[in-house]
PDB file of N, CA and C in Angstrom:
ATOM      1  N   UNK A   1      65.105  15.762 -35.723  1.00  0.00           N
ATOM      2  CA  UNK A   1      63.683  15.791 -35.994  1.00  0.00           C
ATOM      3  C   UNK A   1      63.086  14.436 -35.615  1.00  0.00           C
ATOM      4  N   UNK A   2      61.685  14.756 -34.677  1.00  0.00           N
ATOM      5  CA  UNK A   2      61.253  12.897 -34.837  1.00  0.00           C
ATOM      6  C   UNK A   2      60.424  12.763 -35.534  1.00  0.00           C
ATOM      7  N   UNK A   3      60.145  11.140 -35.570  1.00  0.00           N
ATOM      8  CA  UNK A   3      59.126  11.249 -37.176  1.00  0.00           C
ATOM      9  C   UNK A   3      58.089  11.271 -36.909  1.00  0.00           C
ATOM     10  N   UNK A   4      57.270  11.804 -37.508  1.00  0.00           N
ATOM     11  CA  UNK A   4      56.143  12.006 -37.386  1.00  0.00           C
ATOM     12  C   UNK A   4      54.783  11.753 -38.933  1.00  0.00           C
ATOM     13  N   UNK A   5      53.588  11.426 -38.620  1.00  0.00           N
ATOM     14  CA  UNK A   5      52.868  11.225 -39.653  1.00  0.00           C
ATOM     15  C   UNK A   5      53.377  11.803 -41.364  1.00  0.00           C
ATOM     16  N   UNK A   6      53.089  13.304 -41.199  1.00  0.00           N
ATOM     17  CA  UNK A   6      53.645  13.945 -42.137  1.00  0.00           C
ATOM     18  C   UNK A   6      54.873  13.917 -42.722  1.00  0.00           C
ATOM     19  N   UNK A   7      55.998  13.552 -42.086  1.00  0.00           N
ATOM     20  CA  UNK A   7      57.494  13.293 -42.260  1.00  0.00           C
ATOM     21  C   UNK A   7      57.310  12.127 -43.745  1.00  0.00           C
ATOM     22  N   UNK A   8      58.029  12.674 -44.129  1.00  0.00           N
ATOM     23  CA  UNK A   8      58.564  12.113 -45.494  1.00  0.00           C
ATOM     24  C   UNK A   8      60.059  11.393 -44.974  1.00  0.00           C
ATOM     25  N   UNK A   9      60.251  10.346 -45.591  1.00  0.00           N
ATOM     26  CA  UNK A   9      61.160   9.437 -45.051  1.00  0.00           C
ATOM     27  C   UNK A   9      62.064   9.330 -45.933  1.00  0.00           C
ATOM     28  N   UNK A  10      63.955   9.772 -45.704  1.00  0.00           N
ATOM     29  CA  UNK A  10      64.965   9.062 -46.657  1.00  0.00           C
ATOM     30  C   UNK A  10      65.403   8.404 -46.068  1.00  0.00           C
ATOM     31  N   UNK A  11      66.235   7.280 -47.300  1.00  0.00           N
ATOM     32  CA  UNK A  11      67.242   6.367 -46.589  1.00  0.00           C
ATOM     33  C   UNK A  11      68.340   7.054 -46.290  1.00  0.00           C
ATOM     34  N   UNK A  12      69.208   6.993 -45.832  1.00  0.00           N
ATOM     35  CA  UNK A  12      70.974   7.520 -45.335  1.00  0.00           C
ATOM     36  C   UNK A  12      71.465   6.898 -46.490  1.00  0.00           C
ATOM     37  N   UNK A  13      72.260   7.708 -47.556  1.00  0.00           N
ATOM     38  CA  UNK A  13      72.984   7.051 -48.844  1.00  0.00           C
ATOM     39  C   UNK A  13      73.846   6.650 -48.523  1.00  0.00           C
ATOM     40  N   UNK A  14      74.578   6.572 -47.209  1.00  0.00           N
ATOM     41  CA  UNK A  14      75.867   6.017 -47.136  1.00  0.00           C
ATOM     42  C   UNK A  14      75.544   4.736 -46.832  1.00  0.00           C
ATOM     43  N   UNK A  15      74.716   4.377 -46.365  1.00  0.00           N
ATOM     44  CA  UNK A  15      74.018   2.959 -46.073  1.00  0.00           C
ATOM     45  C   UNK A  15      73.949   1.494 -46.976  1.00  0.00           C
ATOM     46  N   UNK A  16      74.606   0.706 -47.506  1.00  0.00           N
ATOM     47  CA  UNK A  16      74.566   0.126 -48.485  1.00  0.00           C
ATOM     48  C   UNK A  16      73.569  -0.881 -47.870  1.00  0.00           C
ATOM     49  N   UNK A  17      72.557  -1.675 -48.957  1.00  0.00           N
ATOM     50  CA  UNK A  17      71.424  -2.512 -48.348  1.00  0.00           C
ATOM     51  C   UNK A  17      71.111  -3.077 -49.910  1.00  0.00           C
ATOM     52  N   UNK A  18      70.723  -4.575 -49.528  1.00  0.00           N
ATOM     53  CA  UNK A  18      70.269  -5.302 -50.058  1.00  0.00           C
ATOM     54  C   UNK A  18      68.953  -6.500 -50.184  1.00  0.00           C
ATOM     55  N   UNK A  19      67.989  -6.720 -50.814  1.00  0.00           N
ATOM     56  CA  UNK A  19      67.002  -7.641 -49.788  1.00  0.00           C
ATOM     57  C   UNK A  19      67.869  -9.610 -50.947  1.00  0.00           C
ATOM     58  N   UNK A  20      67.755  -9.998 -49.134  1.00  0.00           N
ATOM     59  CA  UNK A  20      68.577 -11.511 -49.680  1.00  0.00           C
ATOM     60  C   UNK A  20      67.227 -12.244 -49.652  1.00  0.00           C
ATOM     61  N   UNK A  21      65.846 -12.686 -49.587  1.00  0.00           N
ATOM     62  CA  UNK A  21      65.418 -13.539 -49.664  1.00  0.00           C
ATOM     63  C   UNK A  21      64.340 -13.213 -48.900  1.00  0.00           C
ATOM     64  N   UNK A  22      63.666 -12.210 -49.102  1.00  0.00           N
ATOM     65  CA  UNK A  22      62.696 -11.579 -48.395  1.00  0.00           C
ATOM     66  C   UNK A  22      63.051 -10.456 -47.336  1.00  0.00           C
ATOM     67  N   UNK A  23      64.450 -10.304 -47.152  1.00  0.00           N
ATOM     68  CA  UNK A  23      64.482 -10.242 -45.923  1.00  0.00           C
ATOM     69  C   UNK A  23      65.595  -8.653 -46.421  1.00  0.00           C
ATOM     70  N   UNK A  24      65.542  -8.042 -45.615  1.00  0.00           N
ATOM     71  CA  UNK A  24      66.583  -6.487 -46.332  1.00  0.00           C
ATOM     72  C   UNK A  24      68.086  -6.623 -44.868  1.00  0.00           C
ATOM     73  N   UNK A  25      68.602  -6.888 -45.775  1.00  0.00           N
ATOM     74  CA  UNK A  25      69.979  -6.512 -44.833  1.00  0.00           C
ATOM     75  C   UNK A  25      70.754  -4.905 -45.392  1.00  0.00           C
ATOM     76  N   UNK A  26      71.164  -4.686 -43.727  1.00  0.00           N
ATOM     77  CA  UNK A  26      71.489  -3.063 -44.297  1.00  0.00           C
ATOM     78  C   UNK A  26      72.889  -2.611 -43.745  1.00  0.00           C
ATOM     79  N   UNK A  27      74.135  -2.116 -44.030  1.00  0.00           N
ATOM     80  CA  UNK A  27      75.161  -2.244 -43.871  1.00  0.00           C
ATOM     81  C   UNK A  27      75.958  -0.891 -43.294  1.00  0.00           C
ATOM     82  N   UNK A  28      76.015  -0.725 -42.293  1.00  0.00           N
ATOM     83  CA  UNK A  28      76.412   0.460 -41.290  1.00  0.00           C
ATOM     84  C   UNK A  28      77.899   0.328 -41.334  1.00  0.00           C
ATOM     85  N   UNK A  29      78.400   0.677 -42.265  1.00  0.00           N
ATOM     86  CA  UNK A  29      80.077   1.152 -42.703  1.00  0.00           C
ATOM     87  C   UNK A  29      80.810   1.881 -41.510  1.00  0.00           C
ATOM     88  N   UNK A  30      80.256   2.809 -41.347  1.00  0.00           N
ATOM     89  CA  UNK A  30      81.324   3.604 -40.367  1.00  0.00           C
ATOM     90  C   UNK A  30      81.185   3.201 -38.709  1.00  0.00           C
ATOM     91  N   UNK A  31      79.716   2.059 -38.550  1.00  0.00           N
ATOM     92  CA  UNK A  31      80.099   1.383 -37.321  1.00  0.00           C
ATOM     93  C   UNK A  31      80.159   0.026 -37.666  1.00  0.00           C
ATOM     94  N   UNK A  32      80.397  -0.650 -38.745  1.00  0.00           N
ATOM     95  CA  UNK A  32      80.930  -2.457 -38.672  1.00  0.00           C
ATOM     96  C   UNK A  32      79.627  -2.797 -38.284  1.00  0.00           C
ATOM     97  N   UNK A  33      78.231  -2.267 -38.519  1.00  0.00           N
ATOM     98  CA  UNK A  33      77.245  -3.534 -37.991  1.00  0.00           C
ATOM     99  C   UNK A  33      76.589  -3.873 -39.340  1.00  0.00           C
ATOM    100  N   UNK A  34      75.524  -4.636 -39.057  1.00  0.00           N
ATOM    101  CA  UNK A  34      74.947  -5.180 -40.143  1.00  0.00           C
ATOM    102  C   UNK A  34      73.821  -5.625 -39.358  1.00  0.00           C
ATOM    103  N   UNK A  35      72.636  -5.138 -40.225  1.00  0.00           N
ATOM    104  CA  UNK A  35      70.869  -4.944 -39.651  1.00  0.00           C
ATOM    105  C   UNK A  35      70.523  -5.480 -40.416  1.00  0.00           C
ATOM    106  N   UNK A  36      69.824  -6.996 -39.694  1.00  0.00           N
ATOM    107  CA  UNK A  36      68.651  -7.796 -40.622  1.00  0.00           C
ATOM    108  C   UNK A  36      67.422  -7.342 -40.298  1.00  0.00           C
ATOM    109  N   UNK A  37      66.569  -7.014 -41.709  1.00  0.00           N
ATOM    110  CA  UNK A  37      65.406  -6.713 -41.227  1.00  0.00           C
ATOM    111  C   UNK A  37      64.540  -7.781 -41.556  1.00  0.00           C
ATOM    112  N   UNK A  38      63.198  -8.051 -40.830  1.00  0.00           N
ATOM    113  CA  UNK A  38      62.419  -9.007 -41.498  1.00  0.00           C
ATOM    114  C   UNK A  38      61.450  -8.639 -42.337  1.00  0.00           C
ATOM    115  N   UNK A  39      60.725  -9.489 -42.790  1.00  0.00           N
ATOM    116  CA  UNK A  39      59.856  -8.958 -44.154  1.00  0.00           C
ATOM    117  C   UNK A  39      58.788  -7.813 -43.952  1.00  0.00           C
ATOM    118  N   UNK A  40      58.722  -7.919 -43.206  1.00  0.00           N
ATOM    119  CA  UNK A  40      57.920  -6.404 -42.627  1.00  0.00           C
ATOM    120  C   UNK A  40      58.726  -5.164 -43.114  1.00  0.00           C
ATOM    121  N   UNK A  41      59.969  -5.274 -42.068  1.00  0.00           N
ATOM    122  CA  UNK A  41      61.169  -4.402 -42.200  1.00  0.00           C
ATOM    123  C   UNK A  41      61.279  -4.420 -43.765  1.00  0.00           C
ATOM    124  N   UNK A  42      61.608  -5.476 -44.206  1.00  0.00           N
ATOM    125  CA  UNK A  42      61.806  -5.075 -45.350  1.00  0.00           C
ATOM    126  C   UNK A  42      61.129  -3.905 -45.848  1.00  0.00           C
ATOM    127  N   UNK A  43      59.767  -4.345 -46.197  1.00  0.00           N
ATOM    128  CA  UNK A  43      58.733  -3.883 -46.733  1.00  0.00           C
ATOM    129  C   UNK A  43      58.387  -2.437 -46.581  1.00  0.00           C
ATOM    130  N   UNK A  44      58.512  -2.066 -45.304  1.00  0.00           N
ATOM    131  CA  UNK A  44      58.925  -0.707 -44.664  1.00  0.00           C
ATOM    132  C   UNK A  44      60.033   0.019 -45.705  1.00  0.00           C
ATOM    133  N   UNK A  45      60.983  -0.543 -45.393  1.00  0.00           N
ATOM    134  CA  UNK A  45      62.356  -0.079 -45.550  1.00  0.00           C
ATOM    135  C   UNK A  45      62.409   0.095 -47.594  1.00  0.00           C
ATOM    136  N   UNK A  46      61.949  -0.585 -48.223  1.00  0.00           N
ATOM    137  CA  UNK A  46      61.547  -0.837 -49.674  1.00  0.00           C
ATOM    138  C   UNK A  46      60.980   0.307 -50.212  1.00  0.00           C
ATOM    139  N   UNK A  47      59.660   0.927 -48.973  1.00  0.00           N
ATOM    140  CA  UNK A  47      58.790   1.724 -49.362  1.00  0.00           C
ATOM    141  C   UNK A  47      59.279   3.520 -49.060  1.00  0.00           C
ATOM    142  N   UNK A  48      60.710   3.054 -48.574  1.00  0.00           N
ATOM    143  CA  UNK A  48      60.895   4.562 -47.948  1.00  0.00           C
ATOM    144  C   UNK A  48      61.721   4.902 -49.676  1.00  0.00           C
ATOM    145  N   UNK A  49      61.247   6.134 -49.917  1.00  0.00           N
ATOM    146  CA  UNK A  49      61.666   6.842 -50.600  1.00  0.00           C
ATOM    147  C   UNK A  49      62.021   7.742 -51.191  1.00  0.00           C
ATOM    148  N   UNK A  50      61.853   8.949 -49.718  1.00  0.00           N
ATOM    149  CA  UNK A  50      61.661  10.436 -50.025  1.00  0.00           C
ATOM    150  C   UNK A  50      61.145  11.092 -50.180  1.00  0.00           C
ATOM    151  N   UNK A  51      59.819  10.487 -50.979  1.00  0.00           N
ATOM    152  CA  UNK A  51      58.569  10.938 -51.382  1.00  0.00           C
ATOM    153  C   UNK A  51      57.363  10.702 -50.263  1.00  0.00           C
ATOM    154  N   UNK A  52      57.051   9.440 -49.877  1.00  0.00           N
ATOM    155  CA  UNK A  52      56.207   8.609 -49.163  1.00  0.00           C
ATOM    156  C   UNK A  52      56.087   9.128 -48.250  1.00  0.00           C
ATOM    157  N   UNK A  53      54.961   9.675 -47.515  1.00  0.00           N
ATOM    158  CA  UNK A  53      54.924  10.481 -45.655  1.00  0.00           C
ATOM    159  C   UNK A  53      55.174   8.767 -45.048  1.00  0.00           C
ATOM    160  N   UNK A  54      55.124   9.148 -43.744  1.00  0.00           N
ATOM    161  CA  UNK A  54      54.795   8.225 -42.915  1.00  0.00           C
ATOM    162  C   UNK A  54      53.806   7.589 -42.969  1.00  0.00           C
ATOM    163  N   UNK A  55      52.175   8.502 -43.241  1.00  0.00           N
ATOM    164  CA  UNK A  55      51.159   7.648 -43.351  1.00  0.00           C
ATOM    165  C   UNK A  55      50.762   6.876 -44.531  1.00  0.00           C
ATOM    166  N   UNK A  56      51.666   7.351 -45.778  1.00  0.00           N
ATOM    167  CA  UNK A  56      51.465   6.587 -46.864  1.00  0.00           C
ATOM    168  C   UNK A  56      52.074   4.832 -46.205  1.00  0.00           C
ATOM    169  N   UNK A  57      53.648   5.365 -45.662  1.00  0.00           N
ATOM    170  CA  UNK A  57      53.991   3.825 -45.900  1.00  0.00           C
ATOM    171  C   UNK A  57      53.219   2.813 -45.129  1.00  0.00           C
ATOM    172  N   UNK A  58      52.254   3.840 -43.825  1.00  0.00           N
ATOM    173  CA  UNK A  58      51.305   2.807 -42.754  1.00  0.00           C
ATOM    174  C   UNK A  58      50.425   2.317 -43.494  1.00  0.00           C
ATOM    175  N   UNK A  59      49.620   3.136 -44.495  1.00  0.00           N
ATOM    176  CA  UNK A  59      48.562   2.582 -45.544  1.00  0.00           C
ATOM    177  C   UNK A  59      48.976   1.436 -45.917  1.00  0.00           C
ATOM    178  N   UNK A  60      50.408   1.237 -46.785  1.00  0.00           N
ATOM    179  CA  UNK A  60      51.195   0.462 -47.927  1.00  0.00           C
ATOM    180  C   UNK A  60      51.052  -1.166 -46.623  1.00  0.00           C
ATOM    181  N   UNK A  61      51.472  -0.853 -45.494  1.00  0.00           N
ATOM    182  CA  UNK A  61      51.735  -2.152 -44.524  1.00  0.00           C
ATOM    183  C   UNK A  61      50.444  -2.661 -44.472  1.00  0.00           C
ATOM    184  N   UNK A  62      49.201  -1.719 -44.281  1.00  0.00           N
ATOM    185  CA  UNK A  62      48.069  -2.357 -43.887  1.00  0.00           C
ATOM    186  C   UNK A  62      47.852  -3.313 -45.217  1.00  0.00           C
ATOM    187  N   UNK A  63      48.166  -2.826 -46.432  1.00  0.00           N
ATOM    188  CA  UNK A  63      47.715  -3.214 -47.273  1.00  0.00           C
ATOM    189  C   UNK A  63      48.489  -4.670 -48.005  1.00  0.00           C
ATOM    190  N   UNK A  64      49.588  -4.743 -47.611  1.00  0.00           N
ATOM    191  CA  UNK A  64      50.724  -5.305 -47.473  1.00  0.00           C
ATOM    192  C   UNK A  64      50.481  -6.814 -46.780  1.00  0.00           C
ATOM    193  N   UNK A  65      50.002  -6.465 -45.907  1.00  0.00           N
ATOM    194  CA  UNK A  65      49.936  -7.444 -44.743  1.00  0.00           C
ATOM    195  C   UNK A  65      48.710  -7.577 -43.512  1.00  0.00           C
ATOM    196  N   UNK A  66      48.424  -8.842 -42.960  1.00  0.00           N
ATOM    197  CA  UNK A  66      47.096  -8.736 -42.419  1.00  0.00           C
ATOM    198  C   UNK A  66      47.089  -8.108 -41.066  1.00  0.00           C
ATOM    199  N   UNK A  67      47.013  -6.609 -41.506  1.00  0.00           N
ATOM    200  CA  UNK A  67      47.036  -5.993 -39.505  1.00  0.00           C
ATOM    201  C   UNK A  67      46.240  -4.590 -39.475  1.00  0.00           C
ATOM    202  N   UNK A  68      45.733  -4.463 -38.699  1.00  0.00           N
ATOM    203  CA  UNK A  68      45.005  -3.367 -38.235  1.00  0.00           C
ATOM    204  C   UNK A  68      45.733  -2.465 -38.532  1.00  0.00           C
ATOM    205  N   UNK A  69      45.195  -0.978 -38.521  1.00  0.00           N
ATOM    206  CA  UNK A  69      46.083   0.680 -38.714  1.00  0.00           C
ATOM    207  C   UNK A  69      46.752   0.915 -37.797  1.00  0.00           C
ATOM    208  N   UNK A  70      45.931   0.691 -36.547  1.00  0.00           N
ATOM    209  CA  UNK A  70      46.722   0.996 -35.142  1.00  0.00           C
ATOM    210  C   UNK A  70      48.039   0.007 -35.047  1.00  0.00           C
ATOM    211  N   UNK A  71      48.007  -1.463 -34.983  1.00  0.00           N
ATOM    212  CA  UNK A  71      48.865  -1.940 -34.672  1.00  0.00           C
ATOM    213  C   UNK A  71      50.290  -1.626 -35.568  1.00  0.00           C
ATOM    214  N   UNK A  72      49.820  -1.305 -37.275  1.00  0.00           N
ATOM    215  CA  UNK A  72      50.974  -1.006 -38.076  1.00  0.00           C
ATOM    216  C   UNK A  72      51.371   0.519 -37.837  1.00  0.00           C
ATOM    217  N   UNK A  73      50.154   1.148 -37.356  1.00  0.00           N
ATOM    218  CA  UNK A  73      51.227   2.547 -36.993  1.00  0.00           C
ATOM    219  C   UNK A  73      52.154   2.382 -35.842  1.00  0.00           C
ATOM    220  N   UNK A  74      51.310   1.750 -34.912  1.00  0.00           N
ATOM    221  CA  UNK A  74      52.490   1.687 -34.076  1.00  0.00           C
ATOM    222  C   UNK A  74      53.345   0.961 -34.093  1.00  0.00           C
ATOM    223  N   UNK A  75      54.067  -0.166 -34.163  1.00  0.00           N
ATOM    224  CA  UNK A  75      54.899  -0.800 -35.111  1.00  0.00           C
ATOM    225  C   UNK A  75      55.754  -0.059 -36.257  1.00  0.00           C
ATOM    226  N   UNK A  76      55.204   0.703 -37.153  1.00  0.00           N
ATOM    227  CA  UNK A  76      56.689   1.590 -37.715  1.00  0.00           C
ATOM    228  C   UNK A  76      56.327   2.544 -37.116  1.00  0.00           C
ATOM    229  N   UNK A  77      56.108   3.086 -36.875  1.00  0.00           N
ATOM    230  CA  UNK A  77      56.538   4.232 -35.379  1.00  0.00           C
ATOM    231  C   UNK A  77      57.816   4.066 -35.137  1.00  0.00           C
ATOM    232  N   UNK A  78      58.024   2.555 -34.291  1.00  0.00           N
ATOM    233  CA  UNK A  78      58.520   2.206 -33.528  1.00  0.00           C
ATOM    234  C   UNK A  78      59.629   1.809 -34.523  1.00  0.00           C
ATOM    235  N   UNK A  79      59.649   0.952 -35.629  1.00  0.00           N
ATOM    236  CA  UNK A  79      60.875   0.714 -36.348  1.00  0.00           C
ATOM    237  C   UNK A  79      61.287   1.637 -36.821  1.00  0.00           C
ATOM    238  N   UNK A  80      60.780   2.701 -37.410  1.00  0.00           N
ATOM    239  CA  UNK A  80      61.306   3.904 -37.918  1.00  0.00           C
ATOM    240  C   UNK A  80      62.039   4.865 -37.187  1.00  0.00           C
ATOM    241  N   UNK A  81      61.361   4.833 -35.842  1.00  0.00           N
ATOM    242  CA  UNK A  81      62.505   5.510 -35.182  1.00  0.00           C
ATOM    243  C   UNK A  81      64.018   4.544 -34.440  1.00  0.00           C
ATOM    244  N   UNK A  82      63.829   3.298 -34.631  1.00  0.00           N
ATOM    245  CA  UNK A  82      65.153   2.753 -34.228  1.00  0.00           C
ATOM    246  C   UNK A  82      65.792   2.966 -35.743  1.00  0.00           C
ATOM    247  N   UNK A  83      65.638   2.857 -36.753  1.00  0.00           N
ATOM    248  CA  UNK A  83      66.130   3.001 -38.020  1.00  0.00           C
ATOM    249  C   UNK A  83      66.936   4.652 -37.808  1.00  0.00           C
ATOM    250  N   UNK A  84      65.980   5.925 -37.829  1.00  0.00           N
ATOM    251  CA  UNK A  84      66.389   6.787 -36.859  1.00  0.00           C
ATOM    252  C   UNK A  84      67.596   7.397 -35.890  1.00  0.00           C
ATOM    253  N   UNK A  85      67.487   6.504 -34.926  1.00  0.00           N
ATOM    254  CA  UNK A  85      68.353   6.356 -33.840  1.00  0.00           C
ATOM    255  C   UNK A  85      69.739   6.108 -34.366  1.00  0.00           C
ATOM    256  N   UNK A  86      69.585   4.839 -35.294  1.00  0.00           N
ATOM    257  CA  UNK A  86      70.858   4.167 -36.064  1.00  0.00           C
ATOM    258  C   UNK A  86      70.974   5.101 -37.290  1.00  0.00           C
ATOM    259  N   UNK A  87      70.668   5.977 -37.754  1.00  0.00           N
ATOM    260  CA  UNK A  87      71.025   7.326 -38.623  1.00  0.00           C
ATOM    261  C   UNK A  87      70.802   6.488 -39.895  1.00  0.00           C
ATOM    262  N   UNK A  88      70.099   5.487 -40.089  1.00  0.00           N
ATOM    263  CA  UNK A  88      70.046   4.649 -41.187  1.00  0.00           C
ATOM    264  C   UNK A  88      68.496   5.898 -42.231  1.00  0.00           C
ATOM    265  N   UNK A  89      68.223   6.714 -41.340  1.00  0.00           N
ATOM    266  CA  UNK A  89      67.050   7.175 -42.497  1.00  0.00           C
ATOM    267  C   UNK A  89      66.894   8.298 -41.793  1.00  0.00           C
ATOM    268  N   UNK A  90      66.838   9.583 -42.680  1.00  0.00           N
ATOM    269  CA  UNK A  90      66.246  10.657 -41.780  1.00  0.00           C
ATOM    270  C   UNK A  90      64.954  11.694 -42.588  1.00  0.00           C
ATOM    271  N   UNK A  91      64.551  12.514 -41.510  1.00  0.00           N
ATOM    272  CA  UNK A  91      62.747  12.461 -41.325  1.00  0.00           C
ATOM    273  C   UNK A  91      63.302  13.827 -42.561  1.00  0.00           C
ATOM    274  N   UNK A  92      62.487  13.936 -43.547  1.00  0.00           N
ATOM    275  CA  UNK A  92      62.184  15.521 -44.721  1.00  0.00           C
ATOM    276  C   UNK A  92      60.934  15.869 -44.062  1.00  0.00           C
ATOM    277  N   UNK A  93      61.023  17.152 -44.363  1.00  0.00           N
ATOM    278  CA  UNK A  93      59.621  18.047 -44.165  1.00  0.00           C
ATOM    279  C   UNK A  93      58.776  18.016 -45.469  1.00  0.00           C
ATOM    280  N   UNK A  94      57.550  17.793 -45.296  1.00  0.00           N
ATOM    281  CA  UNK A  94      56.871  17.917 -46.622  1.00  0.00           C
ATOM    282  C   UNK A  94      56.870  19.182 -47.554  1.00  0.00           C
ATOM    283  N   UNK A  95      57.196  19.291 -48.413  1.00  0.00           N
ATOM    284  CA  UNK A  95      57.125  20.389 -48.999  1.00  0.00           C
ATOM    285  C   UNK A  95      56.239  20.943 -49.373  1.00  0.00           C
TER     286      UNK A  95
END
């Protein structure tokens, strides 16, 4: 599925993650990597919770931080689907 506005966002539970100092590190077990995110990422990544569409968490960034709608949609667009890609979160249908 790709994500899309409506998409409700989980994390991957196998994923272990922590935020060290603003910053969310996230721990990909069955491939040995390890994803720093920055405080953005973080912030993103904080707000995903199963519940939240996509456009809630774009609201949460605008509000979050000093940036236009457009630039933060596109921007997690874009992180959400490398998050995605790396099976670190996948897209729910709204119910």
């Amino acid at each position: 599925m790709v994500v899309s506005l409506n998409n409700c966002i989980a994390k991957n539970k196998k994923i272990p993650w922590r935020i060290v100092e603003g910053e969310a590190i996230l721990v990909d077990v069955d491939k040995g990597e390890v994803i720093h995110l920055n405080p953005v990422g973080a912030e993103i990544w904080n707000s995903i919770d199963g519940k939240k569409s996509v456009k809630e968490i774009i609201e949460h960034i605008c509000n979050q931080f000093e940036v236009d709608k457009e630039t933060a949609k596109e921007d997690t667009f874009k992180f959400l689907e490398r998050l995605h890609e790396n099976d670190a979160i996948e897209c729910l249908k709204i119910p």
